[in-house]
Structure formats: structure tokens, C-alpha cells
PDB file of N, CA and C in Angstrom:
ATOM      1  N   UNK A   1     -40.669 -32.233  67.954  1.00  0.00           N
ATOM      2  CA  UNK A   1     -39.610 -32.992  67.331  1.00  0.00           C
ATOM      3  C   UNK A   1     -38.992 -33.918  68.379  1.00  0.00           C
ATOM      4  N   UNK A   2     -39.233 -35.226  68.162  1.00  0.00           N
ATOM      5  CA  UNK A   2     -38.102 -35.746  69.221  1.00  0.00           C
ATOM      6  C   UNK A   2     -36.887 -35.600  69.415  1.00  0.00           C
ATOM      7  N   UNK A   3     -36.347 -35.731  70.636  1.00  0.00           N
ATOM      8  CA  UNK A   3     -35.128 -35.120  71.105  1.00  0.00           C
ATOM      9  C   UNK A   3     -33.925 -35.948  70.427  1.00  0.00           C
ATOM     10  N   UNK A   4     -34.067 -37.175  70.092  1.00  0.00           N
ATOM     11  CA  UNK A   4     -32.886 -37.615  69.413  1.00  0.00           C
ATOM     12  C   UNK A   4     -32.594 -37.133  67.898  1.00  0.00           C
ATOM     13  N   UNK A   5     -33.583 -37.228  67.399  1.00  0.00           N
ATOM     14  CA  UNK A   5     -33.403 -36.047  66.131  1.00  0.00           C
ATOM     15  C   UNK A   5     -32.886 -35.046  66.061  1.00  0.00           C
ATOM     16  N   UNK A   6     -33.585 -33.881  67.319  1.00  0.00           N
ATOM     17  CA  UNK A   6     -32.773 -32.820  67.401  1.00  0.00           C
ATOM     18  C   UNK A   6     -31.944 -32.983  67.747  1.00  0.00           C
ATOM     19  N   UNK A   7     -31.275 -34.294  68.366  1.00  0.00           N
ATOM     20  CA  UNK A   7     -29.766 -33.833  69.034  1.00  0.00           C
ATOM     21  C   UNK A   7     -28.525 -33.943  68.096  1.00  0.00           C
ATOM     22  N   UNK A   8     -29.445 -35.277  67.416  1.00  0.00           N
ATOM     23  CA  UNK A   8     -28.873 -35.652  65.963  1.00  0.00           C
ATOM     24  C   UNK A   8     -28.783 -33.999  64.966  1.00  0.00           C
ATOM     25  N   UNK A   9     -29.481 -33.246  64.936  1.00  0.00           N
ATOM     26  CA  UNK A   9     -29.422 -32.442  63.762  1.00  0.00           C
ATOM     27  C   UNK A   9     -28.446 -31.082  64.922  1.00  0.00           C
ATOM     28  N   UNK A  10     -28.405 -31.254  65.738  1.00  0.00           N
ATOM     29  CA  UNK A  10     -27.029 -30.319  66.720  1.00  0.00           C
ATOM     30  C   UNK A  10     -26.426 -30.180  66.416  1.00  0.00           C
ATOM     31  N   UNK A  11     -25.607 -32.130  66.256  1.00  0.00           N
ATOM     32  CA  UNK A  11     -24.186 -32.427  66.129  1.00  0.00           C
ATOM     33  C   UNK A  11     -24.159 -32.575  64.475  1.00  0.00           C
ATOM     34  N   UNK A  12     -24.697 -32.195  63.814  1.00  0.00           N
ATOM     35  CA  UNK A  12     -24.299 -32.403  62.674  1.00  0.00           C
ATOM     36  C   UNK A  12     -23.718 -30.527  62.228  1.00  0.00           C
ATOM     37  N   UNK A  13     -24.556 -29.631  63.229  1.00  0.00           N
ATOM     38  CA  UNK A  13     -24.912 -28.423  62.647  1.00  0.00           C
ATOM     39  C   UNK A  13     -23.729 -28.272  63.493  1.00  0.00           C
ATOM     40  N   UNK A  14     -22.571 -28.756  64.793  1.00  0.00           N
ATOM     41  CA  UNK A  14     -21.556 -28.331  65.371  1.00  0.00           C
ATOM     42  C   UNK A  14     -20.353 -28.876  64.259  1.00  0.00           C
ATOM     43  N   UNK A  15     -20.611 -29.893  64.002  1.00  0.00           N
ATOM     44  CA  UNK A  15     -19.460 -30.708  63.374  1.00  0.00           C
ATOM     45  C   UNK A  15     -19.253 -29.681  62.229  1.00  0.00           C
ATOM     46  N   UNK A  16     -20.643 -29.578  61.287  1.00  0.00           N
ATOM     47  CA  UNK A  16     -20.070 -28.456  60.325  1.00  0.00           C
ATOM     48  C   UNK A  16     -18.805 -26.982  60.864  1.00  0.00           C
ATOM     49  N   UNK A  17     -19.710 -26.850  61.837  1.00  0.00           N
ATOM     50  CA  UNK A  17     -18.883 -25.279  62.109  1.00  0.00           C
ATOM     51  C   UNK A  17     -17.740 -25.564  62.633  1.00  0.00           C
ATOM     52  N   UNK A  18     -17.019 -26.851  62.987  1.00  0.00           N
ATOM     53  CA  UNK A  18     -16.297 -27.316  63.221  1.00  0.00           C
ATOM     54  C   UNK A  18     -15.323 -27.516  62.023  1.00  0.00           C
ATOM     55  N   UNK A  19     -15.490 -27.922  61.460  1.00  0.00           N
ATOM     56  CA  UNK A  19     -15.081 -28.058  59.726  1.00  0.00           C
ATOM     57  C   UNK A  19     -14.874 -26.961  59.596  1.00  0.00           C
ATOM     58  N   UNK A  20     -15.666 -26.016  59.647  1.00  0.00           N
ATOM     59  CA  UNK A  20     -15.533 -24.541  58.889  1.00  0.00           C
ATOM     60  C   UNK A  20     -14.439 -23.912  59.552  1.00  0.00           C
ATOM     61  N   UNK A  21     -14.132 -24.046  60.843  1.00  0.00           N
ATOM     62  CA  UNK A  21     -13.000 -23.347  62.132  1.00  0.00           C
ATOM     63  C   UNK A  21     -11.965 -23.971  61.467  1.00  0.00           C
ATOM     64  N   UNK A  22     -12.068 -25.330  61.326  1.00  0.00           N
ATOM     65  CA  UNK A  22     -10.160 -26.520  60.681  1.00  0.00           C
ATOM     66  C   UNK A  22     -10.313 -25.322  59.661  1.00  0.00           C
ATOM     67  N   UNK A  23     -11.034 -25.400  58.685  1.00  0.00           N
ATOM     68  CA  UNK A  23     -10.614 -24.338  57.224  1.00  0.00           C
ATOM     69  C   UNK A  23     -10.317 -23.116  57.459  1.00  0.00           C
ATOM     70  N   UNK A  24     -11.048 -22.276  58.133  1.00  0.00           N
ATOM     71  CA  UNK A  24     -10.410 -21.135  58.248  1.00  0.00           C
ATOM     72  C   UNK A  24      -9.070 -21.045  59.377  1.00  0.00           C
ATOM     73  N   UNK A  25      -8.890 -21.802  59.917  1.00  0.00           N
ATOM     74  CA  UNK A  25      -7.745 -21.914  60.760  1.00  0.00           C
ATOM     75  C   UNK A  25      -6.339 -22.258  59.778  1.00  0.00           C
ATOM     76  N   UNK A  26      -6.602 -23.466  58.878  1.00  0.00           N
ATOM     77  CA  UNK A  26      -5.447 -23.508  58.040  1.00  0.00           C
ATOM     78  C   UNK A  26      -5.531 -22.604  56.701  1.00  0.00           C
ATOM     79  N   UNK A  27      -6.886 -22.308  56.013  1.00  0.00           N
ATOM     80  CA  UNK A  27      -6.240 -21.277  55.148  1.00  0.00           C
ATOM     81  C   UNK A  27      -6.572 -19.697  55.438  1.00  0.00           C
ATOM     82  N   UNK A  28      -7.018 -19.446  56.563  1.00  0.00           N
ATOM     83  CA  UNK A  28      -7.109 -17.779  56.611  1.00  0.00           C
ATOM     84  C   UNK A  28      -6.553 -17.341  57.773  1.00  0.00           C
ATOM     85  N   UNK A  29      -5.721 -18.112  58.336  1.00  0.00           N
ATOM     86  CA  UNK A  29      -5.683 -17.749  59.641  1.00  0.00           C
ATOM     87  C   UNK A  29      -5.499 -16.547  60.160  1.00  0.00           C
ATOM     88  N   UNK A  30      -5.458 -14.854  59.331  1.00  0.00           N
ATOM     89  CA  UNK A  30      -5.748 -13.910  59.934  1.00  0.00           C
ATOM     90  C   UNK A  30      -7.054 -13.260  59.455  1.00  0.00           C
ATOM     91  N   UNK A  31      -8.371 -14.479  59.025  1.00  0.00           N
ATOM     92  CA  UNK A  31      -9.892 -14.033  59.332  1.00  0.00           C
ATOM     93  C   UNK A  31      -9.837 -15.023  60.722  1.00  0.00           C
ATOM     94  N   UNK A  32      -9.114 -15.920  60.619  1.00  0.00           N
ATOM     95  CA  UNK A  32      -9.825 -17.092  61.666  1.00  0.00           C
ATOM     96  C   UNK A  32      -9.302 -16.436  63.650  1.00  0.00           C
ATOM     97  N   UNK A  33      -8.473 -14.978  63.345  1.00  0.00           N
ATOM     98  CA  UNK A  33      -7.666 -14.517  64.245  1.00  0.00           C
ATOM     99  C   UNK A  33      -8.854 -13.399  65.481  1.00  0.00           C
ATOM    100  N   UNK A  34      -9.923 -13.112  64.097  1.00  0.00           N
ATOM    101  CA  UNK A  34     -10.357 -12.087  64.017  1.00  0.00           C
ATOM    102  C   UNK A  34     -11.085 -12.033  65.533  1.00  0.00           C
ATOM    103  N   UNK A  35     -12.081 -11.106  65.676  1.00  0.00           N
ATOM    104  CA  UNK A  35     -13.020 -11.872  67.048  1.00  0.00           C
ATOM    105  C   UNK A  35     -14.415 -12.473  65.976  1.00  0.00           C
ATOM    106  N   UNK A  36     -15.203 -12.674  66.421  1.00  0.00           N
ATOM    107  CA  UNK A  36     -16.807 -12.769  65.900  1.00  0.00           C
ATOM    108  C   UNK A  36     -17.321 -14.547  65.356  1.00  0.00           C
ATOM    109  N   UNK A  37     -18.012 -14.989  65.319  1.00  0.00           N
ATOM    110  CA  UNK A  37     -18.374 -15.974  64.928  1.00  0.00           C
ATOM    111  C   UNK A  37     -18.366 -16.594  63.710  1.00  0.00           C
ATOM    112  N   UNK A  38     -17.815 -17.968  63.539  1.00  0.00           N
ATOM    113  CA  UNK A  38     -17.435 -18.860  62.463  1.00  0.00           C
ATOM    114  C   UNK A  38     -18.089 -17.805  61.027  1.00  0.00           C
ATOM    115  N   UNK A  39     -19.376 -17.880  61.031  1.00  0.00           N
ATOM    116  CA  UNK A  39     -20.117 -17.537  59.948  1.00  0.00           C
ATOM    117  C   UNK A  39     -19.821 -16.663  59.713  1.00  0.00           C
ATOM    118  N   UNK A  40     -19.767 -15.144  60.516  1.00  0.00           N
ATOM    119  CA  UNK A  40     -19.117 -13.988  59.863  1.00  0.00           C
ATOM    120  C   UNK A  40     -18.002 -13.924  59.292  1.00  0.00           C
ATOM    121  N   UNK A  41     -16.752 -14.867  60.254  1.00  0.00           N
ATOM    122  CA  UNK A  41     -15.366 -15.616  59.386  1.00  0.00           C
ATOM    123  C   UNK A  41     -15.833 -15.582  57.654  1.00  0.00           C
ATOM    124  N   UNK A  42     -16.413 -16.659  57.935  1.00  0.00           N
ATOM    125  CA  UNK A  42     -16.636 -16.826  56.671  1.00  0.00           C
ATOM    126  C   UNK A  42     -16.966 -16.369  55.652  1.00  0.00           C
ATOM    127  N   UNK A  43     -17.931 -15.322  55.889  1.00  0.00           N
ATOM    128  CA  UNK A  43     -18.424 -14.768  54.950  1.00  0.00           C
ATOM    129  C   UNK A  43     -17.395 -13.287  54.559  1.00  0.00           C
ATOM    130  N   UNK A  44     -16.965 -13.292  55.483  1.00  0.00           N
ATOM    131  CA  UNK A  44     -15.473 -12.214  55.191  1.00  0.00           C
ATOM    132  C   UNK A  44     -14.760 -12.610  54.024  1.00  0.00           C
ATOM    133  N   UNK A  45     -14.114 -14.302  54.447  1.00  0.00           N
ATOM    134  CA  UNK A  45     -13.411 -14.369  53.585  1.00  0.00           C
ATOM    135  C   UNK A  45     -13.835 -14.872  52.194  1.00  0.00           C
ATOM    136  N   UNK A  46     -14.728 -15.292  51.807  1.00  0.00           N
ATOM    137  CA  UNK A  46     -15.528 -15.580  51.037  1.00  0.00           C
ATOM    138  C   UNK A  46     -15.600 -14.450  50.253  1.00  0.00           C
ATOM    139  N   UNK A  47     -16.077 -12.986  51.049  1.00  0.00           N
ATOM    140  CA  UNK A  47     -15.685 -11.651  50.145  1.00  0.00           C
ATOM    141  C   UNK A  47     -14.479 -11.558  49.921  1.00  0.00           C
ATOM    142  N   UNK A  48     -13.105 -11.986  50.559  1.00  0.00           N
ATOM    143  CA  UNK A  48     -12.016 -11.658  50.148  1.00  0.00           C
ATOM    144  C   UNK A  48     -11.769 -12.574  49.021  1.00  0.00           C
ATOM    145  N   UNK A  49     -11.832 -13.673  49.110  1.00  0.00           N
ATOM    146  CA  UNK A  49     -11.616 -14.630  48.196  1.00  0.00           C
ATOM    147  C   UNK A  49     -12.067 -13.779  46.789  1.00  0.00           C
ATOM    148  N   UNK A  50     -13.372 -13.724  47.258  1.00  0.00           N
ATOM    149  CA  UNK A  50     -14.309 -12.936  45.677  1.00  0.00           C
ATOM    150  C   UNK A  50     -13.464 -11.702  44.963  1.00  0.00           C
ATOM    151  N   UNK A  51     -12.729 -10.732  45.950  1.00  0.00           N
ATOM    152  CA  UNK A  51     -11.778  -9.831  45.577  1.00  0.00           C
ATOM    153  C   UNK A  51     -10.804 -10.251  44.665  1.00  0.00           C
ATOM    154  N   UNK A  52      -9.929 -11.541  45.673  1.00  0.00           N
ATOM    155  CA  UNK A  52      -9.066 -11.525  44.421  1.00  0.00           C
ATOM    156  C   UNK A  52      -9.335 -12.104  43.101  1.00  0.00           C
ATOM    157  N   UNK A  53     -10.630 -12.706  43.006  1.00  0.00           N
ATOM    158  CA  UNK A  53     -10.939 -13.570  41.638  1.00  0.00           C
ATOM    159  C   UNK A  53     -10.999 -12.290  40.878  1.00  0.00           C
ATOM    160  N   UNK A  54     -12.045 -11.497  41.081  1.00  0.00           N
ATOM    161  CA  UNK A  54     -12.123 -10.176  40.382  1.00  0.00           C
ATOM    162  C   UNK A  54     -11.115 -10.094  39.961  1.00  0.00           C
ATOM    163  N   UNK A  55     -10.372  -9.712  41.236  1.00  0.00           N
ATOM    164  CA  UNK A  55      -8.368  -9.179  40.336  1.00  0.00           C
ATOM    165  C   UNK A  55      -7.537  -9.877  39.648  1.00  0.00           C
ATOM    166  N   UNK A  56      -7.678 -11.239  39.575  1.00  0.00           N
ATOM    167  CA  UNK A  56      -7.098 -12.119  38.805  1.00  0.00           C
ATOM    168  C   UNK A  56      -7.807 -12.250  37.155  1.00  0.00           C
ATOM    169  N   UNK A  57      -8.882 -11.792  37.498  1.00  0.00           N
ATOM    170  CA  UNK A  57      -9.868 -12.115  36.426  1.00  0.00           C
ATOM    171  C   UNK A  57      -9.358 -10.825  35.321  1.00  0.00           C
ATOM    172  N   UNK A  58      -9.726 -10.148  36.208  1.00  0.00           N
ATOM    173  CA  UNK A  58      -8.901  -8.510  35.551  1.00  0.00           C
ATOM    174  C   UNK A  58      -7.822  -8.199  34.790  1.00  0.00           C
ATOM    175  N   UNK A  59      -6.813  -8.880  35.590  1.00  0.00           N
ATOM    176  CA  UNK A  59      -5.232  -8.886  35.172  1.00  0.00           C
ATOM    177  C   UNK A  59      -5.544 -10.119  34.140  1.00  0.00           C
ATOM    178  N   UNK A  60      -5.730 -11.091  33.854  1.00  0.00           N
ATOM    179  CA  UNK A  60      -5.896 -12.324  32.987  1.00  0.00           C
ATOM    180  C   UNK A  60      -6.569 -11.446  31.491  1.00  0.00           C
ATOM    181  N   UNK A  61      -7.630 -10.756  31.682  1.00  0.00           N
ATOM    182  CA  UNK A  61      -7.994  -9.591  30.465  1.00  0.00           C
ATOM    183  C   UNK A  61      -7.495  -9.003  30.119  1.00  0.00           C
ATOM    184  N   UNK A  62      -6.383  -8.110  31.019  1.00  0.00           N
ATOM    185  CA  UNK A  62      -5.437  -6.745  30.535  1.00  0.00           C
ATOM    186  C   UNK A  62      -4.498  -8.128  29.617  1.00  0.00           C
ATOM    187  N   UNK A  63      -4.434  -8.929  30.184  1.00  0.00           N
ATOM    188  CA  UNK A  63      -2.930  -9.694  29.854  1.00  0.00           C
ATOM    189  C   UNK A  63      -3.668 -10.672  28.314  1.00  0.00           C
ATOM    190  N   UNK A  64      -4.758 -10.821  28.154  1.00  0.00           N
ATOM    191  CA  UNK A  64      -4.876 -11.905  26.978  1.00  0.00           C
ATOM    192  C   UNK A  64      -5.161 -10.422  25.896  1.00  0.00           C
ATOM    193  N   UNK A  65      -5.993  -9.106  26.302  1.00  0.00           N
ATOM    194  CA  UNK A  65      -5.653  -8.157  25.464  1.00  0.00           C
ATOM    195  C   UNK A  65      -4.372  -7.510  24.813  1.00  0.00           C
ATOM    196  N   UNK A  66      -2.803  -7.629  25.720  1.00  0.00           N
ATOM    197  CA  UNK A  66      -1.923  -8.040  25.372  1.00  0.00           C
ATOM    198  C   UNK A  66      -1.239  -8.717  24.108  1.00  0.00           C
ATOM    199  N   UNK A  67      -1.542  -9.909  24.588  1.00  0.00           N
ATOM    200  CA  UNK A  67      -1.398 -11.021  23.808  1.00  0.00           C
ATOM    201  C   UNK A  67      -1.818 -10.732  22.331  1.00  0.00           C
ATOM    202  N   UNK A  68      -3.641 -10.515  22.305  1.00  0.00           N
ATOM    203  CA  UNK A  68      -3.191 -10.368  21.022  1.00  0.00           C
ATOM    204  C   UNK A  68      -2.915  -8.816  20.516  1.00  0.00           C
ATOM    205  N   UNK A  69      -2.306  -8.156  20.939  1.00  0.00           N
ATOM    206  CA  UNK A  69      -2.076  -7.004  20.488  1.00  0.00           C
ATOM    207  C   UNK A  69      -0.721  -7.576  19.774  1.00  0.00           C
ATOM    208  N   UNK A  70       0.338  -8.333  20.443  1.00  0.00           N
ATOM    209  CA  UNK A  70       1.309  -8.653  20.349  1.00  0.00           C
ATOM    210  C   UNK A  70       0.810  -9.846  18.835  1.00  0.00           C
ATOM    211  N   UNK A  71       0.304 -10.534  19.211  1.00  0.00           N
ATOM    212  CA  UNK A  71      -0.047 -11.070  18.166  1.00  0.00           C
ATOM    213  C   UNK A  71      -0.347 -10.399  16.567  1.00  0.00           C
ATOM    214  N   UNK A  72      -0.957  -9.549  16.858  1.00  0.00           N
ATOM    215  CA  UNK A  72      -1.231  -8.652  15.683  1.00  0.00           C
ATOM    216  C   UNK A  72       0.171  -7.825  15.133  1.00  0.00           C
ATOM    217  N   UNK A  73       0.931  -7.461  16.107  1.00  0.00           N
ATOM    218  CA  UNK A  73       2.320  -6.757  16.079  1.00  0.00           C
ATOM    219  C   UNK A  73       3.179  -7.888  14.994  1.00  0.00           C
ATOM    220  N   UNK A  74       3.281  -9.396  15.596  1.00  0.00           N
ATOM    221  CA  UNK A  74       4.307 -10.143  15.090  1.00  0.00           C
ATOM    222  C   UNK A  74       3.972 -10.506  13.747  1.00  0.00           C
ATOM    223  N   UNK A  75       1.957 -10.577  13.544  1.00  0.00           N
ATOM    224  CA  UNK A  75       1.649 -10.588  11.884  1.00  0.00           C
ATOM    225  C   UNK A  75       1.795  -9.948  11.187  1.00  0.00           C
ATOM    226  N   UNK A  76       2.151  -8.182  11.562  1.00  0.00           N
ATOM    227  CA  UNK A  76       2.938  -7.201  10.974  1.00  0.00           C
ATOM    228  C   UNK A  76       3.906  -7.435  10.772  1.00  0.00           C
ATOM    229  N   UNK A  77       4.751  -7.849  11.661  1.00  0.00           N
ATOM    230  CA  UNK A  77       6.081  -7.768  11.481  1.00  0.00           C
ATOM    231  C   UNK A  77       6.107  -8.993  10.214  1.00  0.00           C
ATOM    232  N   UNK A  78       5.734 -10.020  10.701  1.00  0.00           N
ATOM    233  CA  UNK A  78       5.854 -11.299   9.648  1.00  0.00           C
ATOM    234  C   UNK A  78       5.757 -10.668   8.148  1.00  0.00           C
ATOM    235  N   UNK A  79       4.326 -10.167   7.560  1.00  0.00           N
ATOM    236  CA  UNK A  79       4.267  -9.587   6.253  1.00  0.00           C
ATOM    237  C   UNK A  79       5.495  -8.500   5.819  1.00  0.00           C
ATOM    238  N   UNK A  80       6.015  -7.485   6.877  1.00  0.00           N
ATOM    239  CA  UNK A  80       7.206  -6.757   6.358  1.00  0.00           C
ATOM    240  C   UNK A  80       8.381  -7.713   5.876  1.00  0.00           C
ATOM    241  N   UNK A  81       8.302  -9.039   6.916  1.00  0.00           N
ATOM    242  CA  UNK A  81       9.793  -9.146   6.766  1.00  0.00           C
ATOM    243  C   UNK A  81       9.544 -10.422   4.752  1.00  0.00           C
ATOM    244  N   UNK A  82       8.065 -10.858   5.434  1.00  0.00           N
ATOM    245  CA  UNK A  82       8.032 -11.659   3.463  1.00  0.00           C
ATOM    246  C   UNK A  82       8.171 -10.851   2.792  1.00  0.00           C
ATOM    247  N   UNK A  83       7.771  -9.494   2.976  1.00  0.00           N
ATOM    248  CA  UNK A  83       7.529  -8.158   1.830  1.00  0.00           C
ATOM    249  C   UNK A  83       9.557  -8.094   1.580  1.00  0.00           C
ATOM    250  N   UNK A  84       9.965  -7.876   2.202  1.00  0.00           N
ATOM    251  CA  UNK A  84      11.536  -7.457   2.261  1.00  0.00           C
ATOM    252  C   UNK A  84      12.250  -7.946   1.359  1.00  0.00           C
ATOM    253  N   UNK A  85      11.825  -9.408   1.861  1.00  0.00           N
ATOM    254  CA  UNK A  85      12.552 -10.793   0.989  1.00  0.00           C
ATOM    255  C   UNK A  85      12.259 -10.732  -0.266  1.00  0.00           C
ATOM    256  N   UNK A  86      10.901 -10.155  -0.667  1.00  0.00           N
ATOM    257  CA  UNK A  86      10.001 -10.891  -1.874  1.00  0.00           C
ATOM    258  C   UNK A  86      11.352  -9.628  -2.723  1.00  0.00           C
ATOM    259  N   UNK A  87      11.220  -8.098  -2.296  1.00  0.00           N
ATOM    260  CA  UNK A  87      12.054  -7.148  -3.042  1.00  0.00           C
ATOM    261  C   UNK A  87      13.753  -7.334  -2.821  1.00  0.00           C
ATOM    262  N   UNK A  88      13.882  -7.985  -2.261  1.00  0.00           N
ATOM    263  CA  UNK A  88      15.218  -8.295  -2.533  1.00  0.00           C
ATOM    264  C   UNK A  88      15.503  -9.359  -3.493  1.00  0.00           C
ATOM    265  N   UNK A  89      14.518 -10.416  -3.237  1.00  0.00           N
ATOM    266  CA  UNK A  89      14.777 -11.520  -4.502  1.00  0.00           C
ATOM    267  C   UNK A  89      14.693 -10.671  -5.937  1.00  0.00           C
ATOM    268  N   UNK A  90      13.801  -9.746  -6.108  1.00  0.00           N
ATOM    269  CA  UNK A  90      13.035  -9.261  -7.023  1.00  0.00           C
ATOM    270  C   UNK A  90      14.252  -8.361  -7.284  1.00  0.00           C
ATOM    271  N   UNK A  91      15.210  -7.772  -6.474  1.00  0.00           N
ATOM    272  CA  UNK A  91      16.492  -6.762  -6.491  1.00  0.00           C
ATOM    273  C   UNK A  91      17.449  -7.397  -7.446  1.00  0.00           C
ATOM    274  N   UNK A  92      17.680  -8.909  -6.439  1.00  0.00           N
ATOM    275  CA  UNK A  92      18.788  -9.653  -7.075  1.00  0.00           C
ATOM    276  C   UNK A  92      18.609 -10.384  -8.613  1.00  0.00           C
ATOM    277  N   UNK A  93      17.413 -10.881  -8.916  1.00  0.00           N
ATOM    278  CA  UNK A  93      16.563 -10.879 -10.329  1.00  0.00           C
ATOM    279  C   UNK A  93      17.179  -9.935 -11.364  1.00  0.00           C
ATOM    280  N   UNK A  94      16.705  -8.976 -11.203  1.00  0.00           N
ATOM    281  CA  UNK A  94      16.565  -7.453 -12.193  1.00  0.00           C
ATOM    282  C   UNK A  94      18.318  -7.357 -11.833  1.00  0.00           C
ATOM    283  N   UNK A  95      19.104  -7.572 -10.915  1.00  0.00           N
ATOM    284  CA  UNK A  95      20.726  -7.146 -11.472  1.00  0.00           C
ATOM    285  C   UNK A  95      21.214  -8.092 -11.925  1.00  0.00           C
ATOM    286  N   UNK A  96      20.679  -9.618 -11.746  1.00  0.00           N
ATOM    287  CA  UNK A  96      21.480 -11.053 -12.448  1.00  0.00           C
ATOM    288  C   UNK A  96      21.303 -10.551 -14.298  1.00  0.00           C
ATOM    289  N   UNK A  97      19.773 -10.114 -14.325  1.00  0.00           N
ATOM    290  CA  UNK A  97      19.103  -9.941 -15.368  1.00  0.00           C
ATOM    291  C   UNK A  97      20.228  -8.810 -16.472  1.00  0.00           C
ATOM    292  N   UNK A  98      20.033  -7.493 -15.564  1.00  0.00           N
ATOM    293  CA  UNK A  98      20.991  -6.626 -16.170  1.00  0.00           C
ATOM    294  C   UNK A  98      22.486  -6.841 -16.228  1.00  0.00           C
ATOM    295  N   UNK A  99      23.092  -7.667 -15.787  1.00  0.00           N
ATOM    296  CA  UNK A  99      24.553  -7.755 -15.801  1.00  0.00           C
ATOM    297  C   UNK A  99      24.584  -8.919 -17.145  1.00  0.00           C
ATOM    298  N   UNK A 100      23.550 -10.067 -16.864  1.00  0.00           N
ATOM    299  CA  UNK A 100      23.811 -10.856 -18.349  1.00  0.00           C
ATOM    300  C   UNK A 100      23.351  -9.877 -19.638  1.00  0.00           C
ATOM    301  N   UNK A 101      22.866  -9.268 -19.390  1.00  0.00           N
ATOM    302  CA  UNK A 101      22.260  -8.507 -20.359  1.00  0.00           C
ATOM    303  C   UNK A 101      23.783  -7.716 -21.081  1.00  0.00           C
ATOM    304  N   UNK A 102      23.986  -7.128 -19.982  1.00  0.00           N
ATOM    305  CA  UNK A 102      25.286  -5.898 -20.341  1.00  0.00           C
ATOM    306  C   UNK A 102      26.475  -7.097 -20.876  1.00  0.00           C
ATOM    307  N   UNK A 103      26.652  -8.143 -20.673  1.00  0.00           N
ATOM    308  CA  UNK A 103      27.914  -8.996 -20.394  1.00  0.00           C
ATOM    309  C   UNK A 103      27.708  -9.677 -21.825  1.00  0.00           C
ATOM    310  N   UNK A 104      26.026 -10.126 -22.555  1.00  0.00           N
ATOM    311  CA  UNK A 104      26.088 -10.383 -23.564  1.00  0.00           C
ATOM    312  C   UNK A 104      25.648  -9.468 -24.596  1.00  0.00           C
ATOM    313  N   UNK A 105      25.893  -8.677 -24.605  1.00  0.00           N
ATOM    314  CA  UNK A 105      25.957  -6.938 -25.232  1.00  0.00           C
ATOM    315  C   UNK A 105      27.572  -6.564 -25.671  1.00  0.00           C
ATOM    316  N   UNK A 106      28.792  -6.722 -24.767  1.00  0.00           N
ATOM    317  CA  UNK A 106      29.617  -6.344 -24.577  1.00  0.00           C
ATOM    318  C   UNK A 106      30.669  -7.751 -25.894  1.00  0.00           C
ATOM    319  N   UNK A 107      29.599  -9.001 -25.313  1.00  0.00           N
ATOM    320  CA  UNK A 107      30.408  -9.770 -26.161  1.00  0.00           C
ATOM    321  C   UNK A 107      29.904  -9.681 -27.898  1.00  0.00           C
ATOM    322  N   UNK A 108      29.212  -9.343 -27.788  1.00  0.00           N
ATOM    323  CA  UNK A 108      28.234  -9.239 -29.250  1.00  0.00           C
ATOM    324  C   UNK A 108      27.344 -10.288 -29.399  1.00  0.00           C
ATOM    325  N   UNK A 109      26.838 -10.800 -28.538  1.00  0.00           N
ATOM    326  CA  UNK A 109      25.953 -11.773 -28.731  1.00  0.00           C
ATOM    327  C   UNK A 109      24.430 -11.100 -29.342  1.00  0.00           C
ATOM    328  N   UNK A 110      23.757 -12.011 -30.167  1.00  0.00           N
ATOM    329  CA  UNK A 110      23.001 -11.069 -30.513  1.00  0.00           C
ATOM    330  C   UNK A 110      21.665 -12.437 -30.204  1.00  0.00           C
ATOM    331  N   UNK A 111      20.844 -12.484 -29.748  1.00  0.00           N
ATOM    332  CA  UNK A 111      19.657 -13.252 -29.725  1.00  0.00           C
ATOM    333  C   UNK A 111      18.524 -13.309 -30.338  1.00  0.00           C
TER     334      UNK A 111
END
């Protein structure tokens, strides 16, 4: 291989790990603290990273199973509370009903 190539494909392969040190320096800085080389860095946090997706992923399931539990709760609740209304209208009906009834009874109305 000629040598300017390889020197060329060096600095490209330092600059990366260079890149990779800025990143783990500003966002891990206690993998980037650690001892051992860039790549193991990395691949640490890369498993940590992977941890918390898991756990976010996790909690996001417990929490949309939730949801619709709650959901299902408030469509209960919704049908009791139309059901309530429907027998109270249906209450106030049947006594408007019976009081004209009794009131034109009392007067002698006869229909």
C-alpha cells in the first residue's frame, strides 16, 4: 500500500477516535473518566445507553397499559352517569305524569 494512503487512512482512523473522546467527554464523562481505550468507552456506554432505552421502553408500556385501563374506567363511568340521567328523566316523567293525573282526578276532569 503506498504510504500516503496509509497515512491518509491513520488520520482519518485518529480523527474518528478523536470525535469519539469530544463525545464521550461531553456526554459521559464518568465512562470517559474510566481507564481503558476509546472503544471499550464506548461500547460501555452504548450498553448503558441500551439499558436505559429498555427502561424507558418498559415504563412507556406499564404507563400506555395504564392509560387505557383508565380509559376503559372513564367509559364506565361515562355509561353509569347517561344510565343515571336517562332514570332520573324517566323518575321526573312518571311523577309530572302522576301528579297531572291525581290533580285532574281531584278536579273531575274526565278525558
Amino acid at each position: 500500500m503506498d504510504q500516503a494512503i496509509a497515512s491518509a487512512i491513520n488520520e482519518q482512523m485518529v480523527a474518528q477516535v478523536v470525535r469519539l473522546d469530544i463525545w464521550l467527554a461531553a456526554n459521559a464523562p464518568e465512562a470517559y473518566a474510566t481507564d481503558g481505550d476509546t472503544a471499550t468507552m464506548m461500547l460501555a456506554e452504548i450498553e448503558r445507553l441500551h439499558g436505559q432505552i429498555d427502561l424507558l421502553r418498559r415504563l412507556a408500556e406499564t404507563r400506555n397499559k395504564n392509560l387505557v385501563k383508565l380509559d376503559e374506567e372513564n367509559e364506565l363511568l361515562r355509561t353509569e352517569i347517561v344510565t343515571a340521567w336517562a332514570w332520573l328523566a324517566v323518575g321526573i316523567l312518571q311523577s309530572l305524569t302522576q301528579t297531572g293525573t291525581t290533580e285532574s282526578t281531584q278536579r273531575g276532569d274526565t278525558k
